[in-house]
Protein backbone atom coordinates (compact mmCIF):
# COMPACT_ATOMS: atom_id res chain seq x y z
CA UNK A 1 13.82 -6.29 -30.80
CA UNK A 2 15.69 -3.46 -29.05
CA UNK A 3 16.60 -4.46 -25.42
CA UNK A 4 15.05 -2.02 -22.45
CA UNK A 5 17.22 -1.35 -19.19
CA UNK A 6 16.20 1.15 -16.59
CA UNK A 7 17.83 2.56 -13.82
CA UNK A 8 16.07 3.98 -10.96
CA UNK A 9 18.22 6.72 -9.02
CA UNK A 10 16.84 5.94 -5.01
CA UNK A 11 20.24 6.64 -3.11
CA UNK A 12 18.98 9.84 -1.72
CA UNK A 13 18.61 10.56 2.23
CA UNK A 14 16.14 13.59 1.46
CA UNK A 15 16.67 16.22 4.29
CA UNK A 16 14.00 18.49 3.10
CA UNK A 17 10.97 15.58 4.36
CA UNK A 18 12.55 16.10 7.78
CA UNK A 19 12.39 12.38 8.42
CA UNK A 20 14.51 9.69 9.79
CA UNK A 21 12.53 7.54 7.28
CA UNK A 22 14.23 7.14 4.07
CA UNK A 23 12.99 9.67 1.35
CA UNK A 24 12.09 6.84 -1.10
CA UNK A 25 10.50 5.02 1.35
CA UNK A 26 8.33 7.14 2.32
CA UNK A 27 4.52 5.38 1.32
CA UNK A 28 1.76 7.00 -0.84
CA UNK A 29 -1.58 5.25 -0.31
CA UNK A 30 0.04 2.40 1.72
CA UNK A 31 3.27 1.77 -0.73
CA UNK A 32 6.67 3.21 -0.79
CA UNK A 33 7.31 5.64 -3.68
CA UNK A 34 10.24 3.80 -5.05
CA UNK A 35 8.36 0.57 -5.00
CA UNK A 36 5.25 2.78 -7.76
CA UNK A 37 8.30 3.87 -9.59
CA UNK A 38 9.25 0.05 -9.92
CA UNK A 39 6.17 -1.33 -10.16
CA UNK A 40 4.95 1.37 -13.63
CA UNK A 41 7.75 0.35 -15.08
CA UNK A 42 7.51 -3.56 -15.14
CA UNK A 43 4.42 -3.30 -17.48
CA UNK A 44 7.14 -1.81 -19.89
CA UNK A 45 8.99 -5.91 -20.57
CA UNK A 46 12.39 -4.25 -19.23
CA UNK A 47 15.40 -6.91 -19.84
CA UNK A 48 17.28 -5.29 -16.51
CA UNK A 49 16.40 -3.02 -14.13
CA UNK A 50 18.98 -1.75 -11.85
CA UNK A 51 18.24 0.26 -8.73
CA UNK A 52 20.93 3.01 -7.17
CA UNK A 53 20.60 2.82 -3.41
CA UNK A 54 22.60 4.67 -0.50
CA UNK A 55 21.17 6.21 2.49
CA UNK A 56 18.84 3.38 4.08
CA UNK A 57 19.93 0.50 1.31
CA UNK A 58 19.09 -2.22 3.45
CA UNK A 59 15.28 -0.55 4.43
CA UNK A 60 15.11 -0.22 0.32
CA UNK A 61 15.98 -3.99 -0.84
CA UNK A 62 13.24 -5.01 1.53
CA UNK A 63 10.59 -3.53 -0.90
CA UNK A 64 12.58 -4.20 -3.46
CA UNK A 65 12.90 -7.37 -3.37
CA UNK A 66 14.12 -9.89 -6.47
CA UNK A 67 12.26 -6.78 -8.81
CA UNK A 68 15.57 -5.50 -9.48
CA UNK A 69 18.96 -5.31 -9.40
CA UNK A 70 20.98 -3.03 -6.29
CA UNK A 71 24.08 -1.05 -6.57
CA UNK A 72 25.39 1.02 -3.24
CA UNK A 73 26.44 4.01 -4.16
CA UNK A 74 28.40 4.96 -0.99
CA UNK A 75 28.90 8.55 -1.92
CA UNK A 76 26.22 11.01 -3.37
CA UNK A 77 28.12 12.58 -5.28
CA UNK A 78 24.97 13.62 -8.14
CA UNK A 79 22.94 11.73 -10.50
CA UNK A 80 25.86 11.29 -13.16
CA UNK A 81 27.50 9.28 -10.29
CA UNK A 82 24.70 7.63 -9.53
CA UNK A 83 23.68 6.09 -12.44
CA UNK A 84 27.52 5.31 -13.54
CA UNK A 85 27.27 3.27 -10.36
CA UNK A 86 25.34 0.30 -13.03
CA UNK A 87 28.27 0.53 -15.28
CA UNK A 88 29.50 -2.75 -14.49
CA UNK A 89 25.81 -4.36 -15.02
CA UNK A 90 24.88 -2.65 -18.55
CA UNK A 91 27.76 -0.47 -19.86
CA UNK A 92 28.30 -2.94 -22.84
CA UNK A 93 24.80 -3.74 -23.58
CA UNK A 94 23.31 -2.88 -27.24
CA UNK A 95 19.62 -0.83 -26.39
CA UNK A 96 18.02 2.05 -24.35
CA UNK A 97 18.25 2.66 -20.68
CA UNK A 98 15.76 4.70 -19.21
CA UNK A 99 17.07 6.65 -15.82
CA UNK A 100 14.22 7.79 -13.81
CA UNK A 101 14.04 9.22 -9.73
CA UNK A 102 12.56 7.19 -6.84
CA UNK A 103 11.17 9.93 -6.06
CA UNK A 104 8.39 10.21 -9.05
CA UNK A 105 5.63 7.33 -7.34
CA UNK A 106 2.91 9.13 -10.06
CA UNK A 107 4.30 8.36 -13.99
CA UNK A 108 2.59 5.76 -15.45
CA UNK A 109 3.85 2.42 -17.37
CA UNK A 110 1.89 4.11 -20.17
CA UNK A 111 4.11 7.07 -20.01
CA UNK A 112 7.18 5.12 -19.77
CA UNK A 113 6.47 2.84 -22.41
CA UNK A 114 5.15 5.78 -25.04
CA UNK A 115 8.74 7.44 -24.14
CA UNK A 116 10.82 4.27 -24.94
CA UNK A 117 8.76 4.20 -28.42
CA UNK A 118 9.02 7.57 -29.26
CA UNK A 119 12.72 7.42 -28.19
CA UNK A 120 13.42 4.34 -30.67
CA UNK A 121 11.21 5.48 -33.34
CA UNK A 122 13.41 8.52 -33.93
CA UNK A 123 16.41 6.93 -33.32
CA UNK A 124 17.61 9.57 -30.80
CA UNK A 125 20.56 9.22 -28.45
CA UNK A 126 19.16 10.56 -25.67
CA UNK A 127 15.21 11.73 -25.74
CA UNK A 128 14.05 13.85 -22.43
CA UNK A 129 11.05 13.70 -20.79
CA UNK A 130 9.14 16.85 -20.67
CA UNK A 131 5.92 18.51 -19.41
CA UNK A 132 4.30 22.03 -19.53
CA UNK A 133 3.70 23.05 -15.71
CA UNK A 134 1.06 25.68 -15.29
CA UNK A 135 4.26 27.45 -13.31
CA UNK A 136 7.35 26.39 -14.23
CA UNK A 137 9.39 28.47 -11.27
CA UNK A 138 12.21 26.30 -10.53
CA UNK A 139 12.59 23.94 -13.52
CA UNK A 140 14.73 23.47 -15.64
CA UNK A 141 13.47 24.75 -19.37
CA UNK A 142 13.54 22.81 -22.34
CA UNK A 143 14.37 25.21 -25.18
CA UNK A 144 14.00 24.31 -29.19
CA UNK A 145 14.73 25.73 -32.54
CA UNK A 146 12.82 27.09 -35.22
CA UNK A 147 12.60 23.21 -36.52
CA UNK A 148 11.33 22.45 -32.49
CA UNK A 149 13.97 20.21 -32.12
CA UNK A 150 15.87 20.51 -28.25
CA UNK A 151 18.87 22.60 -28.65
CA UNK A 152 19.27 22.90 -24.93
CA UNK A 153 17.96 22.65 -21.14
CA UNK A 154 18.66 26.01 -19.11
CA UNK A 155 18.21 25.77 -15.61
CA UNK A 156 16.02 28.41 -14.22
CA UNK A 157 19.00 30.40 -12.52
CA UNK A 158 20.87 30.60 -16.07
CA UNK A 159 17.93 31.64 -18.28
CA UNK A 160 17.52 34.47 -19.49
CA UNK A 161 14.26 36.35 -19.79
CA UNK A 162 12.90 34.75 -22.86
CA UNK A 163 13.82 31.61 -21.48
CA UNK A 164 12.26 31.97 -18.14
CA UNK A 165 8.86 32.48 -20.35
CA UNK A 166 8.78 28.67 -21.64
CA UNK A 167 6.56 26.95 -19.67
CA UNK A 168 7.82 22.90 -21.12
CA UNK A 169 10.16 21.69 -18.02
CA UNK A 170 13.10 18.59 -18.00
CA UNK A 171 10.68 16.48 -15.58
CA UNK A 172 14.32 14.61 -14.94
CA UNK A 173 13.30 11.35 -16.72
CA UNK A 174 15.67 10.34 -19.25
CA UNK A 175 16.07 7.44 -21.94
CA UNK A 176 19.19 6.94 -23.56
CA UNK A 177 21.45 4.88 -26.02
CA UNK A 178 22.71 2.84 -23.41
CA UNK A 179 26.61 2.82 -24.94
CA UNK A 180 25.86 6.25 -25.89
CA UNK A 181 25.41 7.09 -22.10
CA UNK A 182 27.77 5.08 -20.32
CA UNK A 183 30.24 6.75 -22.72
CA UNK A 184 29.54 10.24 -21.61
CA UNK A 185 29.43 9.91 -18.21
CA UNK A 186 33.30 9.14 -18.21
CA UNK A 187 33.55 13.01 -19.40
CA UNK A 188 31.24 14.18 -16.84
CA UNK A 189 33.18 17.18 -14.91
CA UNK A 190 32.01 18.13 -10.92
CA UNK A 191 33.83 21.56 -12.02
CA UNK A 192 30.34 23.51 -10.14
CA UNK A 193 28.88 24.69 -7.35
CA UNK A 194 28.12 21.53 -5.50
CA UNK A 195 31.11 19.73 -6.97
CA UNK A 196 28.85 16.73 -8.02
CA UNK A 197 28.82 14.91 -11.42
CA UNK A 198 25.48 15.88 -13.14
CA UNK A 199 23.25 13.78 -15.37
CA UNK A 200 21.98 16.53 -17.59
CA UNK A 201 25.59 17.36 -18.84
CA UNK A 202 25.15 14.07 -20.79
CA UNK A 203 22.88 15.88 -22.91
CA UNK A 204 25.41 18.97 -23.34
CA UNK A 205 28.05 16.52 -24.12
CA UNK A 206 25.83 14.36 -26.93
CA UNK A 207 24.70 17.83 -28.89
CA UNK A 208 28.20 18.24 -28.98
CA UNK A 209 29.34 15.08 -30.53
CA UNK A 210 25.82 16.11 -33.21
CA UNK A 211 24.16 13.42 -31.57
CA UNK A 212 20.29 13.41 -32.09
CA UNK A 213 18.77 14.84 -28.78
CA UNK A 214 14.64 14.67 -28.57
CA UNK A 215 12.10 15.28 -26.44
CA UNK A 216 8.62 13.79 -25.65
CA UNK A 217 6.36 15.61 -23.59
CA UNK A 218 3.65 14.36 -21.86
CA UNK A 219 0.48 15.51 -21.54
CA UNK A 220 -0.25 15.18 -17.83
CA UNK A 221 2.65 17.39 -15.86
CA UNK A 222 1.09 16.11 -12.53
CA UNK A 223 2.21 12.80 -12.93
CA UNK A 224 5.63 13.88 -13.32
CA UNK A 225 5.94 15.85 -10.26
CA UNK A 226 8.59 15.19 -7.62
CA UNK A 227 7.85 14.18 -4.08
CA UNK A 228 11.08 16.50 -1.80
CA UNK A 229 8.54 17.40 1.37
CA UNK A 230 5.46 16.39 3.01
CA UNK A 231 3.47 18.49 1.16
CA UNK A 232 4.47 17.07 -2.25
CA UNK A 233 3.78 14.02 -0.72
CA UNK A 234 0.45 14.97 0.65
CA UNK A 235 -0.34 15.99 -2.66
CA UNK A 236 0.94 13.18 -4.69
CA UNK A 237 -1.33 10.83 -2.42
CA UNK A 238 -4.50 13.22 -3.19
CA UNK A 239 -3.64 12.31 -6.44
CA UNK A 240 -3.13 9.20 -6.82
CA UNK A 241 -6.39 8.13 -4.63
CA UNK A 242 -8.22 10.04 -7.49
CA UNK A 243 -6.37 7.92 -10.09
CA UNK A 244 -7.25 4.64 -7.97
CA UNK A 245 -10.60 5.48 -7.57
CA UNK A 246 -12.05 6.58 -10.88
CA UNK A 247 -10.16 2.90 -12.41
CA UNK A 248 -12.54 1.09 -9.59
CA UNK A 249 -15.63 3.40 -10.51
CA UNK A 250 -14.84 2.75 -14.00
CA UNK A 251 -14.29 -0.66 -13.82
CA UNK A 252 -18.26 -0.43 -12.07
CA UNK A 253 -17.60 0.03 -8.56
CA UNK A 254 -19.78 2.39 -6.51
CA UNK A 255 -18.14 4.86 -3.90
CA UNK A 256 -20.78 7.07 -2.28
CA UNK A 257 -18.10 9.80 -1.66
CA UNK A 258 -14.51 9.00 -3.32
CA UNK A 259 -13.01 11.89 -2.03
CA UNK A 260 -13.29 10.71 1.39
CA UNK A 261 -12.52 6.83 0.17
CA UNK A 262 -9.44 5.51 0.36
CA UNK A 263 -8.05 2.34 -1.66
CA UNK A 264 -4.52 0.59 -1.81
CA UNK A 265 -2.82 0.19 -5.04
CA UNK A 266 -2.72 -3.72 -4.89
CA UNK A 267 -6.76 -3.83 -3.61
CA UNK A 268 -8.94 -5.49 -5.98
CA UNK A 269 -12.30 -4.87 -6.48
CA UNK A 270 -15.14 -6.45 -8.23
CA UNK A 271 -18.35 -4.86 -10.04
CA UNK A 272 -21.21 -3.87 -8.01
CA UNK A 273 -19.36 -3.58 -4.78
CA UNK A 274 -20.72 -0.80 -2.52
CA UNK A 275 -18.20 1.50 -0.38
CA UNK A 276 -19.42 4.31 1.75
CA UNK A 277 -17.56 7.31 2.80
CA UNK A 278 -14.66 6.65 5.39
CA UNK A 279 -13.75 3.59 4.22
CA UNK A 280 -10.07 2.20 3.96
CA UNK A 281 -8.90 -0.94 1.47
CA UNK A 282 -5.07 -1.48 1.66
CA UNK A 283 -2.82 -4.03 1.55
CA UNK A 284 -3.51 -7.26 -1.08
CA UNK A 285 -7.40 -7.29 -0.29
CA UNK A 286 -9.89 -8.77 -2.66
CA UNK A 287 -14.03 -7.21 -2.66
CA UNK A 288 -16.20 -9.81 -4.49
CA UNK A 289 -19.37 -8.56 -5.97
CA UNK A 290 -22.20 -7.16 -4.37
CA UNK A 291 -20.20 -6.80 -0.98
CA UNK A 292 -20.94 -3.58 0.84
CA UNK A 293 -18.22 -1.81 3.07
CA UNK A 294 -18.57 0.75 5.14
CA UNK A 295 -18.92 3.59 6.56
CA UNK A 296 -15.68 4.01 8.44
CA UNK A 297 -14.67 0.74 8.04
CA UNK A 298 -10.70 0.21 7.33
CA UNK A 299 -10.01 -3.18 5.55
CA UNK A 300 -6.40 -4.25 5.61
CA UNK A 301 -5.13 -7.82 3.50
CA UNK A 302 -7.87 -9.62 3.69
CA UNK A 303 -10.29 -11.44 1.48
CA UNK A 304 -14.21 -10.42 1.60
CA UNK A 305 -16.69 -12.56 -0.02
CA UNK A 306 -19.41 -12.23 -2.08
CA UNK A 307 -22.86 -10.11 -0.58
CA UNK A 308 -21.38 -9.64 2.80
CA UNK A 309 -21.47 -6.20 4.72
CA UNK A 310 -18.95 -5.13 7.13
CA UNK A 311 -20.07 -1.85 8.93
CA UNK A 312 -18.36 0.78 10.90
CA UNK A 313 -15.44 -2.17 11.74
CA UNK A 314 -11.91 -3.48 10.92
CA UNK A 315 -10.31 -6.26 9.94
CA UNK A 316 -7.26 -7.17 9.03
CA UNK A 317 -4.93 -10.44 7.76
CA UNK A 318 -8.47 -12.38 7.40
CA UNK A 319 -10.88 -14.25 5.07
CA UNK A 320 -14.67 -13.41 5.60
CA UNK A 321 -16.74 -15.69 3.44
CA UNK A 322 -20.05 -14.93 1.33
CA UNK A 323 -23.12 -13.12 3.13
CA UNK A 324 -21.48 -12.50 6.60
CA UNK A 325 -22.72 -9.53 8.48
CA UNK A 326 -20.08 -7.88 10.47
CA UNK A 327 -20.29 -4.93 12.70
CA UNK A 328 -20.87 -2.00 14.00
CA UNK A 329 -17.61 -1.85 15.81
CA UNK A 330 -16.39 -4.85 14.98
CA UNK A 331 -12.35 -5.99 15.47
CA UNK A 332 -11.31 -9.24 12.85
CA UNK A 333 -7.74 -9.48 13.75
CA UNK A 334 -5.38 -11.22 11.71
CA UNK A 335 -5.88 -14.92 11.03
CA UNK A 336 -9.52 -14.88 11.97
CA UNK A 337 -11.59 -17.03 9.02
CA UNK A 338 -15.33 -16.52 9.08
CA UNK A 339 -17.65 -18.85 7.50
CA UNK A 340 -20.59 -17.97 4.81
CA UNK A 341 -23.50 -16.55 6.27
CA UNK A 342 -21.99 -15.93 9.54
CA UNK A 343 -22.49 -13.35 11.98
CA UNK A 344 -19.83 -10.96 13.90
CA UNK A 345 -21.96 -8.50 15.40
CA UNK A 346 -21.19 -5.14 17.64
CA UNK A 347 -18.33 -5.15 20.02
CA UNK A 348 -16.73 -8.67 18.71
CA UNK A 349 -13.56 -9.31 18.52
CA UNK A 350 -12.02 -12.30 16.32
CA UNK A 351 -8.33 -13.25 16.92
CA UNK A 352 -6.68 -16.17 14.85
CA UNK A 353 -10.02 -18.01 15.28
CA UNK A 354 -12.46 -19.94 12.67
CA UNK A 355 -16.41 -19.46 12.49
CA UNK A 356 -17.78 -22.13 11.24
CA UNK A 357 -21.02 -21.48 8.24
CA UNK A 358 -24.08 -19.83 9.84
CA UNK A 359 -22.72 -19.20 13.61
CA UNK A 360 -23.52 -16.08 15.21
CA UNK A 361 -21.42 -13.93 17.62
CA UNK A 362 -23.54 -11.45 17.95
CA UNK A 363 -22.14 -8.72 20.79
CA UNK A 364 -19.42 -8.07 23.24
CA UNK A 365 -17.75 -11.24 22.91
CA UNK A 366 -13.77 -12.33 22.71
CA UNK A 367 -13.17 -14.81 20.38
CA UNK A 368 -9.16 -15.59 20.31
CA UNK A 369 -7.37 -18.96 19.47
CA UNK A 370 -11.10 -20.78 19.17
CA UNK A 371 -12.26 -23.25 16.44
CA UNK A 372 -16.16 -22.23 16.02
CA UNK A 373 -18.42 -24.75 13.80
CA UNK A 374 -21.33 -24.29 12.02
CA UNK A 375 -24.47 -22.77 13.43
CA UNK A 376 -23.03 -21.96 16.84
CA UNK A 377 -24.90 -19.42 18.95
CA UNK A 378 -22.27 -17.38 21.04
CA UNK A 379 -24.26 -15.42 23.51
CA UNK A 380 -23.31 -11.91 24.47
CA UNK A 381 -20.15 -11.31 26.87
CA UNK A 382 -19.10 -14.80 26.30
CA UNK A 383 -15.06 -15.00 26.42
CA UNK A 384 -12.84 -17.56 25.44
CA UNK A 385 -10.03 -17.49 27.48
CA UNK A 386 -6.97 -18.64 25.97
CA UNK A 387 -3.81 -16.56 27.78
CA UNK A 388 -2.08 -17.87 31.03
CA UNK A 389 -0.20 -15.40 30.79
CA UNK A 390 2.76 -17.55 29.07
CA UNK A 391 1.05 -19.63 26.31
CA UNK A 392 -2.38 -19.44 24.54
CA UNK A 393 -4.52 -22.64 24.25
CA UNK A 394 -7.37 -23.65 21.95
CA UNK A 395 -11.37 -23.61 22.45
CA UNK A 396 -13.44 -25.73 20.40
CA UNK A 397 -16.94 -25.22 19.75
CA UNK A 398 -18.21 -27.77 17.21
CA UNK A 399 -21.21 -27.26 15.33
CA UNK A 400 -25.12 -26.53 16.65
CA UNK A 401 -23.60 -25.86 20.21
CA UNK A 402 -24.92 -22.88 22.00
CA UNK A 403 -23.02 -20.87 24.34
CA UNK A 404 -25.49 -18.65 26.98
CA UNK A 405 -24.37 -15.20 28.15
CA UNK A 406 -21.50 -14.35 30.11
CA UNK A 407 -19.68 -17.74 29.83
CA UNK A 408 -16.07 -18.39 30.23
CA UNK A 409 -14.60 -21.03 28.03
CA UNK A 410 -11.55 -21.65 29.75
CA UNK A 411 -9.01 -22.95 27.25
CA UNK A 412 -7.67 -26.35 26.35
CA UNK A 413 -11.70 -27.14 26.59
CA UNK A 414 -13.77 -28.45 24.19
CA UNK A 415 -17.75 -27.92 23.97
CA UNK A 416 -19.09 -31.01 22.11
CA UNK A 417 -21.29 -31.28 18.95
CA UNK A 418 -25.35 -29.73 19.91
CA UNK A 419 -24.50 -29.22 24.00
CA UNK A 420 -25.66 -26.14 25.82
CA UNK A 421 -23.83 -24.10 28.08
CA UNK A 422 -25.77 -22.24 30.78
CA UNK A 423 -25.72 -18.26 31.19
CA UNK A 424 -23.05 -17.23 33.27
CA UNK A 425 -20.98 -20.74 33.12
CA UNK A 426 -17.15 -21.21 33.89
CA UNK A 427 -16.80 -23.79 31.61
CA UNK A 428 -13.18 -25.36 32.84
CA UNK A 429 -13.61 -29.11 31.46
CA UNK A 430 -14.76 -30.98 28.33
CA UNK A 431 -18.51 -30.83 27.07
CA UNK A 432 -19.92 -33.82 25.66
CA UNK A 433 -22.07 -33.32 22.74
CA UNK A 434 -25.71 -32.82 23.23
CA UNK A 435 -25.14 -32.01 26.99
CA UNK A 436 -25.96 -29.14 29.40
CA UNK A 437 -23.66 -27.80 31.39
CA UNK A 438 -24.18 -25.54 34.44
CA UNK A 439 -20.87 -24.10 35.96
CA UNK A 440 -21.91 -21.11 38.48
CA UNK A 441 -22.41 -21.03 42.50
CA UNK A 442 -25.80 -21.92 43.64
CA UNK A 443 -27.98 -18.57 44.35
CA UNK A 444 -28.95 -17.78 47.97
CA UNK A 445 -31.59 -15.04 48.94
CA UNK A 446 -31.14 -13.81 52.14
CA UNK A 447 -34.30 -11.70 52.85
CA UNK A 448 -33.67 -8.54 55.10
CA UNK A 449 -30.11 -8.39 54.62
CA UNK A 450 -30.01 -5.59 52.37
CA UNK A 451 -31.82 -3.39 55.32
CA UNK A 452 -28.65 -4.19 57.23
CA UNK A 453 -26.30 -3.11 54.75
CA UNK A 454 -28.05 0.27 53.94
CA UNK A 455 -28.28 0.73 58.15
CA UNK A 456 -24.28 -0.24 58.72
CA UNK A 457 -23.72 2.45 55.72
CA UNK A 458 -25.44 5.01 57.70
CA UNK A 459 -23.70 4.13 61.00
């Protein structure tokens, strides 16, 4: 078995995005690009992967992670730098290395796996990856012989005017004898323009030697674009959403309108949910079956179960159990945990709270730092009040308690198991269970006194 390495070339600042934000870090549908480029290729059963960093290394190994292997390269001094900056990790190793840009969030583990077969099976030294763009202005061309083997790559402002006519472009994806690469780079020159050390002169150097150079070209040139402005990026998103969204359709998902339905990489979703337009899935979120989101609802790493709606409403960092209705205008915020069957109706907001099986907040309620049991009525306006203004302190509402309109929990309390809490109640001290409680000042009707007020107003 031939050993895989790849190298992933992410050292880049990228002035043309006009960002302080690291180019490769820049996200498409939720997730940096470097971290697509890393995750395609893990699918492929790599042995090492090593990943060139420079401008914003730090920012990069937080994505990174343990996925792969770092090397600063403290200079940019071109791509042949860059990857000769993993010399010290591979440059010995018996296999192929596969060099790819950070910048290329939309090639495929597919892609990258057919080019390390194709590479092997022919037993090239260096095999390039190539697509035909629909306008190949810029690119570098790929030109063969009468046998359609590679004799060379011309970059656009050294071909000539037959050349400029091929439309099958170096994408900039490489795979390589690794000894056979590590070997050339040491006679890499910077004699040019930019004075930087160039991958593609690898090539030059291996035809040279009569080394076998291929070239595999895939069918799908948009997947191999480059992201180097917003607009790219823009466009590599569009993309990518329609990628994400026909798998889920596929896979028997319905989305009312996918062009105006937006899903995360890492969301999973299972048959027979239901998504209306406006919706937005990100982060690590899990849709069970016969769920139905949306519209305008934005969903962000959290787990919905199965047959529950969430409408016009967001939620985040949460767990919302089977059959709960939730929304319009609804706000789950992160570490909120609502029970099966429960209710979070319009204008509710859930903060790092619990709600128990069956309980029902219905409308305009805050719910923060509480611990709600099963079948609890919350009336509407009813707020628990956990902030001094220093530290936050826990309500607890246990189960078949039913809190009237307009109360104030007023937190450390605790309402106790069946009691009732009276409309309009400043609840300040422990409930017992299966008690009313009555916290308001005692009404007094003062007839004629409004006469006097509306008199004083006109004095």
């Amino acid at each position: 078995m031939v050993k895989r390495f790849a190298v992933v070339l992410a050292a880049g600042k990228g002035t043309r995005m006009k960002s302080k934000l690291y180019k490769v870090l820049h996200p498409v549908l939720g997730r940096p690009m470097v971290q697509h480029v890393i995750e395609q290729l893990k699918p492929v059963k790599l042995d090492e992967m090593v990943t060139i960093v420079g401008h914003g290394a730090e920012k990069v190994a937080e994505y990174i992670g343990d996925d792969s292997q770092m090397v600063l390269q403290e200079e940019q001094l071109g791509t042949g730098h860059a990857v000769l900056q993993a010399e010290d990790l591979l440059t010995n190793q018996n296999g192929t290395t596969i060099v790819v840009c950070g910048d290329t969030p939309l090639i495929t583990s597919d892609t990258y796996r057919a080019l390390f077969d194709y590479h092997e099976q022919e037993g090239a030294k260096a095999t390039i990856l190539t697509a035909k763009a629909p306008n190949p202005s810029g690119y570098g061309r790929v030109i063969r012989d009468e046998q359609n083997e590679v004799k060379r790559i011309v970059e656009q402002k050294d071909a000539n005017d037959s050349e400029l006519l091929v439309d099958e472009i170096n994408t900039g994806t490489y795979c390589f004898d690794n000894k056979a690469l590590f070997d050339a780079l040491q006679y890499v020159s910077n004699d040019n323009a930019q004075g930087e050390y160039y991958l593609p002169d690898v090539i030059e150097i291996l035809q040279n030697r009569a080394e076998k150079i291929c070239a595999f070209q895939t069918s799908d040139f948009e997947e191999t674009l480059g992201i180097n402005d917003r607009a790219a990026l823009a466009h590599a998103e569009k993309t990518l959403k329609r990628r994400i969204n026909d798998k889920h359709m596929r896979n028997g998902v319905t989305l009312i309108d996918p062009d105006n339905t937006y899903i995360g990489p890492d969301v999973v979703i299972e048959p027979d949910v239901l998504i209306h337009p406006g919706s937005i899935l990100k982060g690590e979120t899990t849709i069970r079956t016969d769920a139905e989101i949306g519209p305008h609802t934005e969903i962000d790493n959290c787990f919905v179960g199965k047959a529950s709606v969430i409408r016009q409403s967001v939620a985040k960092n949460s767990h919302v159990g089977e059959r709960v209705q939730a929304g319009p205008y609804a706000h789950i915020r992160p570490e909120a945990s609502i029970g099966n069957e429960a209710k979070i109706g319009n204008f509710v907001e859930v903060k790092k709270s619990s709600i128990g099986d069956k309980s029902k907040v219905s409308h305009l309620s805050y719910i923060g730092d509480a611990e709600v049991g099963s079948n609890v009525n919350i009336g509407c306006g009813t707020i628990t009040v956990n902030y001094d203004g220093k530290n936050k302190y826990l309500t607890t509402i246990e189960d078949d308690a039913f809190i009237g309109c307009n109360s104030n929990l007023v937190a450390p309390v605790t309402v106790g198991e069946g009691s009732y809490i009276a409309a309009g109640s400043t609840i300040t001290k422990n409930v017992p269970e299966d008690s009313l409680s009555i916290a308001r000042a005692r009404q007094a009707n003062k007839e004629g006194y409004a006469s006097r007020i509306r008199n004083q107003k006109k004095d």
